[in-house]
N, C-alpha and C. Protein backbone atom coordinates (compact mmCIF):
# COMPACT_ATOMS: atom_id res chain seq x y z
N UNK A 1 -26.73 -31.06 -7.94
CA UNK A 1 -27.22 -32.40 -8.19
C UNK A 1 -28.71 -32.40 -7.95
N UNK A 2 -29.25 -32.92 -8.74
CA UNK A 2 -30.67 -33.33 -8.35
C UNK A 2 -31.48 -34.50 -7.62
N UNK A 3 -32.14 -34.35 -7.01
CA UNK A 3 -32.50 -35.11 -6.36
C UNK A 3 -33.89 -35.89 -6.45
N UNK A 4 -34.11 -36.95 -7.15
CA UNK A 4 -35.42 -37.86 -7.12
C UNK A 4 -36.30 -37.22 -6.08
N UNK A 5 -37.58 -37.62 -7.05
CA UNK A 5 -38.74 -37.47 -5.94
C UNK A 5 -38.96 -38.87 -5.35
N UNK A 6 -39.12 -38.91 -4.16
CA UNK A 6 -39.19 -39.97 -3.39
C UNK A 6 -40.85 -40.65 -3.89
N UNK A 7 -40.95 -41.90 -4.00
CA UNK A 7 -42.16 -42.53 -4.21
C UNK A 7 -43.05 -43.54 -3.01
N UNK A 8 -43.22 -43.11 -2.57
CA UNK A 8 -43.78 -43.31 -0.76
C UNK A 8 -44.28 -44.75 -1.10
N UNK A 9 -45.37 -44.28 -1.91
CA UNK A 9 -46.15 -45.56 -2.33
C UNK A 9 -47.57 -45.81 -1.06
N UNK A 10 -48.12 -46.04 -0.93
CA UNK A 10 -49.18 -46.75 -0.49
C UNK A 10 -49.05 -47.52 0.36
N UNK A 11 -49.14 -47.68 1.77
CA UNK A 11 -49.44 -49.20 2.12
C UNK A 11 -48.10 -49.78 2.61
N UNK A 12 -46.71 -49.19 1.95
CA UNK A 12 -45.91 -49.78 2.48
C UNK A 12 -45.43 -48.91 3.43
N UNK A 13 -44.71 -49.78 4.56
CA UNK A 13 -43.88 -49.24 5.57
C UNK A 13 -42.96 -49.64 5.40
N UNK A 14 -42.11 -49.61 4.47
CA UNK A 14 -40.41 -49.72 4.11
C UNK A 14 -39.84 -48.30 3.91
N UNK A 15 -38.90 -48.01 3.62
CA UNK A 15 -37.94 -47.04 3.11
C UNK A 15 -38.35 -46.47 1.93
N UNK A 16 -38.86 -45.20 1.34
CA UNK A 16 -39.23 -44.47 0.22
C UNK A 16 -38.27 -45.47 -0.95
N UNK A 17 -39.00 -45.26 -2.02
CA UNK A 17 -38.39 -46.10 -3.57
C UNK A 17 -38.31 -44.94 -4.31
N UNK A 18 -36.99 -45.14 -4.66
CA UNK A 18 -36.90 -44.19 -5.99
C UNK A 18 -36.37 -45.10 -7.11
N UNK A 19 -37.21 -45.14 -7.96
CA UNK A 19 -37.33 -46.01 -9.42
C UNK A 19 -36.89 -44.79 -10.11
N UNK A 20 -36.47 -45.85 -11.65
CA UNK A 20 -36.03 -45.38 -12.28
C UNK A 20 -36.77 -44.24 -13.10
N UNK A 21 -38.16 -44.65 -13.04
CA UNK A 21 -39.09 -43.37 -13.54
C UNK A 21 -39.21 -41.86 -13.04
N UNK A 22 -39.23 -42.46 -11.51
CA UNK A 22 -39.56 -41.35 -11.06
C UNK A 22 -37.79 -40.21 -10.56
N UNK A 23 -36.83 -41.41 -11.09
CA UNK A 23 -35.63 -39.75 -11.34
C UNK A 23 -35.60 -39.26 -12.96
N UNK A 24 -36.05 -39.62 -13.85
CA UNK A 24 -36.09 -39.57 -14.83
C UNK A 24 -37.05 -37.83 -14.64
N UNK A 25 -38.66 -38.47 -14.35
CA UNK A 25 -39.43 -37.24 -13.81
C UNK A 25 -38.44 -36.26 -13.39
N UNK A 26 -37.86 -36.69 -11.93
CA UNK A 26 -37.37 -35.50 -10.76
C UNK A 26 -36.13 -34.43 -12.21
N UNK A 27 -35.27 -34.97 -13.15
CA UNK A 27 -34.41 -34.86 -13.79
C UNK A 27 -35.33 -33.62 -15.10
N UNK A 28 -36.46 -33.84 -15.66
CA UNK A 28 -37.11 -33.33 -16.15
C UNK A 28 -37.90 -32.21 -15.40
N UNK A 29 -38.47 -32.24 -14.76
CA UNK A 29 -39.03 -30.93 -14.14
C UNK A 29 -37.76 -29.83 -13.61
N UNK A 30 -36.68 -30.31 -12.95
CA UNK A 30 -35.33 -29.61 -12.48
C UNK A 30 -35.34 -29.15 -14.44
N UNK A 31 -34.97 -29.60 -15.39
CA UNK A 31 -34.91 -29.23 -16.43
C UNK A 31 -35.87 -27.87 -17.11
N UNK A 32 -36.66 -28.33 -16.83
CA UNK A 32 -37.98 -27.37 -17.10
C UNK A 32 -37.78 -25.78 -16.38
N UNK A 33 -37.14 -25.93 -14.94
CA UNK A 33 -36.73 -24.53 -14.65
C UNK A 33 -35.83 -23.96 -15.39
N UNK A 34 -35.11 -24.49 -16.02
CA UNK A 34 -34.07 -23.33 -16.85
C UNK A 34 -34.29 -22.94 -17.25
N UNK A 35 -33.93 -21.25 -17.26
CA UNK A 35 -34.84 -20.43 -18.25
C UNK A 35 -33.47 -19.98 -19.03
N UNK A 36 -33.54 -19.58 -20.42
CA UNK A 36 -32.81 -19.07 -21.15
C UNK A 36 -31.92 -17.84 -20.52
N UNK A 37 -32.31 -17.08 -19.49
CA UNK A 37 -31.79 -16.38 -18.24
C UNK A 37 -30.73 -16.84 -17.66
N UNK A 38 -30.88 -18.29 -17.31
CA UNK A 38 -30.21 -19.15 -16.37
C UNK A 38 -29.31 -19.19 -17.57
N UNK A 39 -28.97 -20.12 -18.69
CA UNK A 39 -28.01 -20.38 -19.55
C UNK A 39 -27.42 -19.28 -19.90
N UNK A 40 -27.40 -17.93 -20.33
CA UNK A 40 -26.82 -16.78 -20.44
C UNK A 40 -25.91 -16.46 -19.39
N UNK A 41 -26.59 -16.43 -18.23
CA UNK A 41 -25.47 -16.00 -16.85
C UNK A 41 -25.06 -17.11 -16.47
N UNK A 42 -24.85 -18.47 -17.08
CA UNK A 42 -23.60 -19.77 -16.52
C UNK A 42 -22.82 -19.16 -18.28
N UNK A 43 -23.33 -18.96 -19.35
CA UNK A 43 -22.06 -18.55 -20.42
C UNK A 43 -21.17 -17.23 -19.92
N UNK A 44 -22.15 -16.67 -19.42
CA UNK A 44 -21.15 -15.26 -18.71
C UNK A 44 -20.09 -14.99 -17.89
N UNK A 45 -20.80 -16.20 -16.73
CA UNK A 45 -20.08 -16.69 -15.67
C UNK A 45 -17.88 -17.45 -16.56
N UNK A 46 -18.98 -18.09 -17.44
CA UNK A 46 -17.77 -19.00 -18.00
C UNK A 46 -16.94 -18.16 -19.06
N UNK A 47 -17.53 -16.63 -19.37
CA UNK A 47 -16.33 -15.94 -20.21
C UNK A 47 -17.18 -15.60 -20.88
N UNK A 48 -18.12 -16.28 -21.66
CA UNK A 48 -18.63 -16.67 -23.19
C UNK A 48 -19.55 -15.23 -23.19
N UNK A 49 -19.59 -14.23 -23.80
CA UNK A 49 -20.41 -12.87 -24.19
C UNK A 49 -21.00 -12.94 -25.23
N UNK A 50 -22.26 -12.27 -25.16
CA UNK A 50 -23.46 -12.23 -26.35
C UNK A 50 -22.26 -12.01 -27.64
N UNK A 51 -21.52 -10.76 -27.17
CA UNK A 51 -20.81 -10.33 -28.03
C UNK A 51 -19.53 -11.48 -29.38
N UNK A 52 -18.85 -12.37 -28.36
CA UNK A 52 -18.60 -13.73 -28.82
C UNK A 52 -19.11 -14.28 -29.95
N UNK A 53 -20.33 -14.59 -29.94
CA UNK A 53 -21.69 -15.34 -30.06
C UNK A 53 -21.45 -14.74 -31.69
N UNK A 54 -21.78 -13.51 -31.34
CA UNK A 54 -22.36 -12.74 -32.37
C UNK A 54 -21.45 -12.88 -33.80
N UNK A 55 -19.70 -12.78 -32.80
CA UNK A 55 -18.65 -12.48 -34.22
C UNK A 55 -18.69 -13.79 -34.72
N UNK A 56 -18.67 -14.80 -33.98
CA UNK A 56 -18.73 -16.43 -34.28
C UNK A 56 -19.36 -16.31 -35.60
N UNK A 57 -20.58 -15.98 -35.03
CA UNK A 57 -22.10 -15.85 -36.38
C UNK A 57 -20.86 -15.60 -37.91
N UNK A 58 -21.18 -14.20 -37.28
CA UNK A 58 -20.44 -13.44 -38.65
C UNK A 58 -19.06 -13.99 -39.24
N UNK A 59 -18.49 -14.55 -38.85
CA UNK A 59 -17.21 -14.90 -39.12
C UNK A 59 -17.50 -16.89 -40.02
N UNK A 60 -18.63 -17.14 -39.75
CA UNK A 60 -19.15 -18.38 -40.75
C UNK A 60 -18.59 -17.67 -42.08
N UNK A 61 -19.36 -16.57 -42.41
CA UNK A 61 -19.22 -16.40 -44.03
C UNK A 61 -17.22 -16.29 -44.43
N UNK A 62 -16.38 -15.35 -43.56
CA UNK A 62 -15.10 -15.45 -43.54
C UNK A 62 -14.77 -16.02 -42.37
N UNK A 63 -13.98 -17.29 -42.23
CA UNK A 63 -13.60 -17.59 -40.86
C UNK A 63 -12.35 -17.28 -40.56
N UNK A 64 -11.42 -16.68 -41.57
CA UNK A 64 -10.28 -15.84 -41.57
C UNK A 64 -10.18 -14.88 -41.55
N UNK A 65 -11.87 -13.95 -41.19
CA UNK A 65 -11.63 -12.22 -41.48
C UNK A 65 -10.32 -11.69 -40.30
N UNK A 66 -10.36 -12.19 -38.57
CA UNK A 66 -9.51 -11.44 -38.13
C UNK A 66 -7.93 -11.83 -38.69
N UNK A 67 -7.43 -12.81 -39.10
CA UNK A 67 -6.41 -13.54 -39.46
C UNK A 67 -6.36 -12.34 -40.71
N UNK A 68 -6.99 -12.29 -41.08
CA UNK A 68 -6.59 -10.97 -42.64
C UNK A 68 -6.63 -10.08 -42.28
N UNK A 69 -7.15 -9.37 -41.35
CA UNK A 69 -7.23 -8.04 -40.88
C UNK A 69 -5.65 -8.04 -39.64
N UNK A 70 -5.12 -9.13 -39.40
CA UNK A 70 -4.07 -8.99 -38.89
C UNK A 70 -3.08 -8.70 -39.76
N UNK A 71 -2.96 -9.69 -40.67
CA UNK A 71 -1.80 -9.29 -41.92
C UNK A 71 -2.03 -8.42 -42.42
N UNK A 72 -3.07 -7.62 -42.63
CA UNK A 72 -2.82 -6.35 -42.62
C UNK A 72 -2.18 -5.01 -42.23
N UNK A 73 -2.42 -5.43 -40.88
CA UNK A 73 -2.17 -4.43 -39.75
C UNK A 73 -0.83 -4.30 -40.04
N UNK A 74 0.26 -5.72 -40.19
CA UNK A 74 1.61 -6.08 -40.47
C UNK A 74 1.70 -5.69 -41.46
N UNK A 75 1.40 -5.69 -42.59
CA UNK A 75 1.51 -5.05 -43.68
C UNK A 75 1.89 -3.57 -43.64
N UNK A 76 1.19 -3.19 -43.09
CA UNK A 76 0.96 -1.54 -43.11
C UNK A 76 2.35 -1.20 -42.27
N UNK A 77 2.24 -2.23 -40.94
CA UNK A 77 4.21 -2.10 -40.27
C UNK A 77 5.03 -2.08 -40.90
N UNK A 78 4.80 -3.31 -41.08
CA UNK A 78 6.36 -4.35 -41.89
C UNK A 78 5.94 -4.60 -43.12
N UNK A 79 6.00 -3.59 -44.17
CA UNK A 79 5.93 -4.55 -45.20
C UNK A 79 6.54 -5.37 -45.91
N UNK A 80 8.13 -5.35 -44.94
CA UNK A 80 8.83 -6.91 -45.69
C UNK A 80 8.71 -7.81 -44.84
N UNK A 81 8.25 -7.99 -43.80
CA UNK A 81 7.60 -8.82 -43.47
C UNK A 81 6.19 -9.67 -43.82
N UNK A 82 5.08 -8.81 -44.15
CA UNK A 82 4.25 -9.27 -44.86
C UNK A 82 4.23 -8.79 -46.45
N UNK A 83 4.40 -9.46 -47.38
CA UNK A 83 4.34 -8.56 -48.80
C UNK A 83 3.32 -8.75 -49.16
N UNK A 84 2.83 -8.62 -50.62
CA UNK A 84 1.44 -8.34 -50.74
C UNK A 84 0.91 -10.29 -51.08
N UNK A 85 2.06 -11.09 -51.59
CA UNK A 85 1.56 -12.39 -52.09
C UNK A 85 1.18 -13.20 -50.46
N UNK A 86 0.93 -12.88 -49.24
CA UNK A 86 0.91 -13.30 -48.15
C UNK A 86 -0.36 -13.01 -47.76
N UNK A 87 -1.78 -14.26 -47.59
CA UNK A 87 -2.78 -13.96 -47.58
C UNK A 87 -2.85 -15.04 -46.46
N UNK A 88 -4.12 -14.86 -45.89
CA UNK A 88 -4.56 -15.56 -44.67
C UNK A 88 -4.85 -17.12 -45.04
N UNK A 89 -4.88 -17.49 -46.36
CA UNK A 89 -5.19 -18.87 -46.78
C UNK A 89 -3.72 -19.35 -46.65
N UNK A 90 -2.64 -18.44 -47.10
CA UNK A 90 -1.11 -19.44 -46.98
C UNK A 90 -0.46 -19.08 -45.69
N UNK A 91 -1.14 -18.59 -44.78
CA UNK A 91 -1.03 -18.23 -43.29
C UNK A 91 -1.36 -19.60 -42.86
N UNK A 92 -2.49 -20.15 -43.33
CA UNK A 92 -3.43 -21.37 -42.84
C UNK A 92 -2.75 -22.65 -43.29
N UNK A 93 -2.26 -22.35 -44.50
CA UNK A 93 -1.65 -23.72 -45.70
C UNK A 93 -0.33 -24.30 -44.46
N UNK A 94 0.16 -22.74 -43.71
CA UNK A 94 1.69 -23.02 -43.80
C UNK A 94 1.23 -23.80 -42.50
N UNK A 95 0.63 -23.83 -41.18
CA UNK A 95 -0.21 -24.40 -40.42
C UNK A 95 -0.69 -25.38 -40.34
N UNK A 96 -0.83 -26.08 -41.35
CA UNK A 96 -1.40 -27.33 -41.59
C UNK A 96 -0.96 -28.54 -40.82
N UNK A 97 0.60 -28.55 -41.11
CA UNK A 97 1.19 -29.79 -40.12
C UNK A 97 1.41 -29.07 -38.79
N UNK A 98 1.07 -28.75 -38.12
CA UNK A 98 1.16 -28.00 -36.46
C UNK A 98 0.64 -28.52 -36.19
N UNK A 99 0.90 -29.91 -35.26
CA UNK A 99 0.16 -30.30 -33.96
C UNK A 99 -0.53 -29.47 -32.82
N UNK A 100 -1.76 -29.41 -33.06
CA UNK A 100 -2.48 -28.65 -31.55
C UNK A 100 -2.51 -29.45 -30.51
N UNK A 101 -3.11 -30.66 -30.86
CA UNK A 101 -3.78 -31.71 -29.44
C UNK A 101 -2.88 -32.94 -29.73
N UNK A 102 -2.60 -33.44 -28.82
CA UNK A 102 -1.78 -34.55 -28.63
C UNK A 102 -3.00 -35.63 -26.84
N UNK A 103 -3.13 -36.61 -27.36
CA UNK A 103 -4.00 -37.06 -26.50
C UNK A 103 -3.09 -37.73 -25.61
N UNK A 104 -1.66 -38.47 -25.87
CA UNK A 104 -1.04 -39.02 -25.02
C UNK A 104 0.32 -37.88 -25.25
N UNK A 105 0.25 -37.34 -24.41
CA UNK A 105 2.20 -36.49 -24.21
C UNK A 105 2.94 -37.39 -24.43
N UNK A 106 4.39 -36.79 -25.09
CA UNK A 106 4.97 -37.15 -25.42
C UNK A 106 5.74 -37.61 -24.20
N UNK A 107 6.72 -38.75 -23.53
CA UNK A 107 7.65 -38.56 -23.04
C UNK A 107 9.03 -39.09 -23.36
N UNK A 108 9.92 -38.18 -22.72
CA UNK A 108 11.78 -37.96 -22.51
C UNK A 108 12.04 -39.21 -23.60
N UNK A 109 11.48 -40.44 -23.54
CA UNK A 109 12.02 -41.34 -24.48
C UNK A 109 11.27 -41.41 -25.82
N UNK A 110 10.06 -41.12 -25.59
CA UNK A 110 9.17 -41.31 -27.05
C UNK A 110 9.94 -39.89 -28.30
N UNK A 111 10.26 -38.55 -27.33
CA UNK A 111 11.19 -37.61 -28.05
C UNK A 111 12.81 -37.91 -28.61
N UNK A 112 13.44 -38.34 -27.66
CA UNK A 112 14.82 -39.21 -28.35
C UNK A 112 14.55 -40.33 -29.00
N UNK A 113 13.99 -41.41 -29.41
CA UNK A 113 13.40 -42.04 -29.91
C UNK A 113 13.04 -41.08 -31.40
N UNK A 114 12.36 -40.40 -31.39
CA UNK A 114 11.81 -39.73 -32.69
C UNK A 114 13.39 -39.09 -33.31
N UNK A 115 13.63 -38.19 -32.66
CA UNK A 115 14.98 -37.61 -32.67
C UNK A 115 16.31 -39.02 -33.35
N UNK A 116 15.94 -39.92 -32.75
CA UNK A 116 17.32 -40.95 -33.47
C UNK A 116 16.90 -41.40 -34.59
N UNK A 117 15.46 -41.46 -34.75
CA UNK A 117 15.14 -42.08 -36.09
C UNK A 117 15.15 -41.18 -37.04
N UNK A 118 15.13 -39.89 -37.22
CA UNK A 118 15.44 -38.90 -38.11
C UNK A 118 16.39 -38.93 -37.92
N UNK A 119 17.46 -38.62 -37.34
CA UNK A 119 19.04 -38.55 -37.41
C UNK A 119 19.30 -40.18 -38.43
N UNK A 120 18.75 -41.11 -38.23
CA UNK A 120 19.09 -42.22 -39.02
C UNK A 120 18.89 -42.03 -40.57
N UNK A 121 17.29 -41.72 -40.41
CA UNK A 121 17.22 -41.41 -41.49
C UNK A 121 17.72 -40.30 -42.60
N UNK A 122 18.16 -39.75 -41.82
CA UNK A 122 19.24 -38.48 -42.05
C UNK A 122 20.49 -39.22 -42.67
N UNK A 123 20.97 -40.05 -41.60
CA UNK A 123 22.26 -40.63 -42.33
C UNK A 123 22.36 -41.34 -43.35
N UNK A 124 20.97 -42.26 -43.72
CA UNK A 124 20.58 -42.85 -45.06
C UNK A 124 20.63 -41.93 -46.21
N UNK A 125 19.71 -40.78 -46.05
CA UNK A 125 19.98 -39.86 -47.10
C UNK A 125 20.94 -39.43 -47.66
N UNK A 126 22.08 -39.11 -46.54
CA UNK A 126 23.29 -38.77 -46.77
C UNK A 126 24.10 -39.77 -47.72
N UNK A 127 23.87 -41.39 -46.98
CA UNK A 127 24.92 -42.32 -47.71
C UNK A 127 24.12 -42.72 -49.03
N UNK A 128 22.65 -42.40 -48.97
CA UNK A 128 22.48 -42.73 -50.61
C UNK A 128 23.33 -41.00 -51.26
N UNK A 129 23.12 -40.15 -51.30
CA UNK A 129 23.47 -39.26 -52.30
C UNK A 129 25.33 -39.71 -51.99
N UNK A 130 25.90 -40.13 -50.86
CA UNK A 130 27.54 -40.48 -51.12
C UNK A 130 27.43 -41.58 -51.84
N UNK A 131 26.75 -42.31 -52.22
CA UNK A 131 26.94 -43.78 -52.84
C UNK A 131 26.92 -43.18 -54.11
N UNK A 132 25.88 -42.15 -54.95
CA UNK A 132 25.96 -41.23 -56.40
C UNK A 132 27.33 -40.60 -56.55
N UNK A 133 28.25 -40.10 -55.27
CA UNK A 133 29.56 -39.53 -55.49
C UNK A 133 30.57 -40.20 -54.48
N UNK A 134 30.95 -41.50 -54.96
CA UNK A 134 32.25 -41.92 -54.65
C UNK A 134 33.26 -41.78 -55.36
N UNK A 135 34.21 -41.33 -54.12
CA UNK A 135 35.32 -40.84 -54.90
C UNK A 135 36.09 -41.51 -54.03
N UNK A 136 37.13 -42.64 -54.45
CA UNK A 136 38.28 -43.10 -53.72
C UNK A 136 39.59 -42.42 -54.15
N UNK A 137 40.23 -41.58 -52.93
CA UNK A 137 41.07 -40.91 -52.34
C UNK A 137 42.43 -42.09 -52.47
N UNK A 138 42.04 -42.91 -51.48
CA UNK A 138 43.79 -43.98 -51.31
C UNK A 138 43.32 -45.33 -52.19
N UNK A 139 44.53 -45.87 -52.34
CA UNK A 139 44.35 -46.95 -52.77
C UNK A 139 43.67 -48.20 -51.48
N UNK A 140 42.94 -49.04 -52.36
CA UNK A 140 42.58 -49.91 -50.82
C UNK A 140 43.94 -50.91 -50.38
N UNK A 141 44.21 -51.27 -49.36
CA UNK A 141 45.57 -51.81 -48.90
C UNK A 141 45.63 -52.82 -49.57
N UNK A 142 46.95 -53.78 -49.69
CA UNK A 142 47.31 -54.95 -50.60
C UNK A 142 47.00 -55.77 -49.55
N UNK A 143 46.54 -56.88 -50.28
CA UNK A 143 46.98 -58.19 -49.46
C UNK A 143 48.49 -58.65 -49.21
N UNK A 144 48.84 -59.05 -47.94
CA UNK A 144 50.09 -59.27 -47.68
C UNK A 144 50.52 -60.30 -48.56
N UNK A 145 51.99 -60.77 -48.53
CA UNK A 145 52.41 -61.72 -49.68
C UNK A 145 52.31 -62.53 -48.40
N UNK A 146 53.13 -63.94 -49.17
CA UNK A 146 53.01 -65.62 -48.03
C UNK A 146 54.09 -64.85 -47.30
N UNK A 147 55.33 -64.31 -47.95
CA UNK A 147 56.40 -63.82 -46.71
C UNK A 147 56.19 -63.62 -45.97
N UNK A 148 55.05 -62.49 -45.88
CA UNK A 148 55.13 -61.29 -45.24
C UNK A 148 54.06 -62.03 -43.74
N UNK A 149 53.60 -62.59 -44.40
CA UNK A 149 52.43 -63.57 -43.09
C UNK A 149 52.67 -64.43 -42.59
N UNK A 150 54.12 -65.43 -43.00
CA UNK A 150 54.85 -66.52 -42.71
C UNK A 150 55.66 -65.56 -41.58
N UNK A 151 56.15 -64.23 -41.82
CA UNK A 151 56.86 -63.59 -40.49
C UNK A 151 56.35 -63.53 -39.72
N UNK A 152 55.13 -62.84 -40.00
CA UNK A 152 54.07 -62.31 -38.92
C UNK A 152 53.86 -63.65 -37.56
N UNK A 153 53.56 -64.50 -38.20
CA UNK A 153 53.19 -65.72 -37.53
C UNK A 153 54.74 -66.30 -36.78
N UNK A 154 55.97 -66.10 -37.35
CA UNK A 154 56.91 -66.86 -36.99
C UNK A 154 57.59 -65.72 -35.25
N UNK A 155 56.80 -64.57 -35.64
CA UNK A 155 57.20 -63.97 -34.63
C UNK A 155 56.16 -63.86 -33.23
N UNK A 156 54.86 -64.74 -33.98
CA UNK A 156 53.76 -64.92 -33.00
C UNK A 156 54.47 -65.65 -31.99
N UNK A 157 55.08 -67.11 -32.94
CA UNK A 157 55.42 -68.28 -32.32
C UNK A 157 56.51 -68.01 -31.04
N UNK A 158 57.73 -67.27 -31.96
CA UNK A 158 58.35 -66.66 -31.18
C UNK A 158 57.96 -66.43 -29.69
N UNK A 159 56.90 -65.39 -29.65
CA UNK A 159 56.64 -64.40 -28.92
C UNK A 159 56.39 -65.69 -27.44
N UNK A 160 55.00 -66.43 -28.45
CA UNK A 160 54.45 -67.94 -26.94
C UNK A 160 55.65 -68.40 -26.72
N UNK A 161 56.80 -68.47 -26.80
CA UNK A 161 57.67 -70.00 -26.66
C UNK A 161 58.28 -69.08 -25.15
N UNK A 162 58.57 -67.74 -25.26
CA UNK A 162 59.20 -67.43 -23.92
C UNK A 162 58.47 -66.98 -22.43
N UNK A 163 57.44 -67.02 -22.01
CA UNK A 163 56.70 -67.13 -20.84
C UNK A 163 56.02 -68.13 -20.89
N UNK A 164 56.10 -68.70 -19.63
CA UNK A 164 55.46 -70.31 -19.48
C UNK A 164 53.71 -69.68 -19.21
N UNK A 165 52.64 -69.96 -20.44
CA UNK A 165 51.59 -69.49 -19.73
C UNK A 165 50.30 -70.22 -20.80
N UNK A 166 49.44 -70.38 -19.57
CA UNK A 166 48.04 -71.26 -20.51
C UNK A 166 47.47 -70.44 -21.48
N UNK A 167 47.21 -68.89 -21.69
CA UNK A 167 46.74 -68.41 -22.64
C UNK A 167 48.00 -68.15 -23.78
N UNK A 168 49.27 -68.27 -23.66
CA UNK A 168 50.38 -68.29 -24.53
C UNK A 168 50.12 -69.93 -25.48
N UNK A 169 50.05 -70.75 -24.23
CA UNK A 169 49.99 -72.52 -25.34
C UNK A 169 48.67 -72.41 -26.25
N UNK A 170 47.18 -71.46 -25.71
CA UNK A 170 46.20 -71.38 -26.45
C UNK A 170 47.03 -70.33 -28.28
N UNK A 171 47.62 -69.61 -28.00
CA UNK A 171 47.93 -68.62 -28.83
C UNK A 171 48.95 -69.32 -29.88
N UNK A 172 50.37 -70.26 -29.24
CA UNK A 172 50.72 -71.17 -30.32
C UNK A 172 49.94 -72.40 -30.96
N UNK A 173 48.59 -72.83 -30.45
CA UNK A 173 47.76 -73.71 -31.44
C UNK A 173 47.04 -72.62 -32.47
N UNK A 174 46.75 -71.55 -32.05
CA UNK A 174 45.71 -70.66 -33.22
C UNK A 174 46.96 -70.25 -34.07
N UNK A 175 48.77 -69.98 -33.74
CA UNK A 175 48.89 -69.90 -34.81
C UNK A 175 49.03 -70.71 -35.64
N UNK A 176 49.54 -72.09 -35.06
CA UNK A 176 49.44 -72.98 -36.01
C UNK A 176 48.48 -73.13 -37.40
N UNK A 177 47.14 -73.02 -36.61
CA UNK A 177 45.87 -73.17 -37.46
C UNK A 177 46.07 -71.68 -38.05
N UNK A 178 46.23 -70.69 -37.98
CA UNK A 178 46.45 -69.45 -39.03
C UNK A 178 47.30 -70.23 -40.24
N UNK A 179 48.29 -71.34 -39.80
CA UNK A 179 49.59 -71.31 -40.08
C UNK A 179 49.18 -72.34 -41.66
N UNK A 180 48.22 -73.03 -41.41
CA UNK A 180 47.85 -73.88 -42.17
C UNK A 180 46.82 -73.42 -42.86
N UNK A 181 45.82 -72.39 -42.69
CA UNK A 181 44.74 -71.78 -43.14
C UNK A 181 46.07 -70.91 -44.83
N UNK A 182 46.61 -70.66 -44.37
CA UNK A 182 47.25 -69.71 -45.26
C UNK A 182 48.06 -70.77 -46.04
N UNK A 183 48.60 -71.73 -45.99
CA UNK A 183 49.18 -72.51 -46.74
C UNK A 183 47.71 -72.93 -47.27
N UNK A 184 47.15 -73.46 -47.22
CA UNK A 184 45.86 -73.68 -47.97
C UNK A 184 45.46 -73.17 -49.21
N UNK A 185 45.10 -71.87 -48.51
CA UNK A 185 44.66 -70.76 -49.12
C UNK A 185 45.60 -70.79 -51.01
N UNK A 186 47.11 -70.18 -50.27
CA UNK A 186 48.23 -69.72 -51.15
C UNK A 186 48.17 -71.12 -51.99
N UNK A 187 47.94 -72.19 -51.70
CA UNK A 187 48.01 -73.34 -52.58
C UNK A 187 46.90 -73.70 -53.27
N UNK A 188 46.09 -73.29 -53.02
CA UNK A 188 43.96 -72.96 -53.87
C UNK A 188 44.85 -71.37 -55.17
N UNK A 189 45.13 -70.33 -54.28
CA UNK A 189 45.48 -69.49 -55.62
C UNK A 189 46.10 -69.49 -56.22
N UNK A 190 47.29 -70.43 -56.20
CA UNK A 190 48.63 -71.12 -57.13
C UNK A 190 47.95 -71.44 -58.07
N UNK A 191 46.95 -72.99 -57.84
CA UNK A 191 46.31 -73.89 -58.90
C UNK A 191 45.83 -72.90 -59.66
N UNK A 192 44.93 -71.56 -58.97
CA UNK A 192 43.99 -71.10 -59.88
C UNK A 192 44.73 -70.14 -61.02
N UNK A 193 46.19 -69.75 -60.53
CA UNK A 193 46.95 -68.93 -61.09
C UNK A 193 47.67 -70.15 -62.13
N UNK A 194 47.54 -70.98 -62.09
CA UNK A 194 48.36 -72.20 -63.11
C UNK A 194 47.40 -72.60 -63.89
N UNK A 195 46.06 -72.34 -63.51
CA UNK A 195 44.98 -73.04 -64.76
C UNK A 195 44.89 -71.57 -65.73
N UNK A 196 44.84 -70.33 -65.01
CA UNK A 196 44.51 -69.28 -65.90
C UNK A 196 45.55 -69.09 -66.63
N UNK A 197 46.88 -69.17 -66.16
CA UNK A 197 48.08 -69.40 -67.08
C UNK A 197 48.37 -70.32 -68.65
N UNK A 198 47.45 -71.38 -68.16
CA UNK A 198 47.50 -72.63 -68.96
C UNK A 198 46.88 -71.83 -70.17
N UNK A 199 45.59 -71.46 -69.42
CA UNK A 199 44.42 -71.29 -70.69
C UNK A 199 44.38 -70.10 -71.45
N UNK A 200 45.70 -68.95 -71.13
CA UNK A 200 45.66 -67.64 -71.26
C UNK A 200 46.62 -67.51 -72.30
């Protein structure tokens, strides 16, 4: 850290001032010592070699030379692994969607989360191409006749009349109301079966 030059000043007997000028100064002369010496041995320190530097340079004109000189190397191994149509540009192409940096990590829920919405969307895909190939297997079930629902119900009734119980008296009013919903009904598709008759 650097440290301001203290500004005494003249005349006063207070506490040294350091203004904003004079760290600005102290910040600039500390600057002025660096010698190109100094920046070399903190890149050295940190890894970074002349040598680095240098391939960087050279590697502007190809920035894929080692990337090709690798598939090479594989080549010369494996050549069914690398064949000859396998160049360092569709090395790079295939690379393209690879996340390197992610600024917020992912977490445990933001991944299941991603994961269910592809599985959804997965299942959409699926039911549009089944919706192009339906094939019905069984017949879909009949509607019951009035008989067959006039039993159903007569054995509901049945069933409430022999235990004395408050959710049993709730169960003989709903069948009732089933009981009348379906006479309704069967008497709406009579008419409609007697007008199409008429007119047919």
């Amino acid at each position: 850290m650097l440290l301001p030059v203290a500004n005494l000043g003249e005349g006063h007997g207070g506490p040294p001032y350091f203004g904003k000028t004079n760290k600005r100064r102290g910040k600039k002369a500390a600057w002025d010592k660096v010698t190109p010496g100094t920046i070399n041995n903190c890149f050295r320190a940190a890894g970074i070699s002349h040598q680095s530097q240098e391939s960087s340079l050279s590697d502007d004109d190809n920035p894929f030379m080692t990337l090709a000189e690798e598939i090479d190397e594989l080549r010369e191994r494996a050549p069914e692994l690398a064949t000859k149509n396998v160049t360092s540009g569709i090395a790079v192409e295939c690379e393209d969607g690879a996340a390197t940096f992610e600024a917020d990590p992912l977490t445990d829920e933001d991944i299941l989360a991603e994961f269910n919405h592809s599985a959804d969307s997965n299942e959409e895909e699926e039911e549009e191409m089944d919706e192009d190939e339906i094939v019905i297997v069984d017949e879909p079930p009949k509607p019951p006749t009035q008989c067959e629902l006039r039993h159903a119900i007569g054995v509901l009734n049945t069933f409430s009349f022999f235990p004395d119980d408050a959710h049993l008296h709730n169960l003989r009013k709903s069948t009732r109301n089933i009981s009348q919903i379906i006479d309704q009904s069967f008497s709406v598709t009579k008419r409609k079966q007697a007008i199409t008759n008429y007119f047919s």
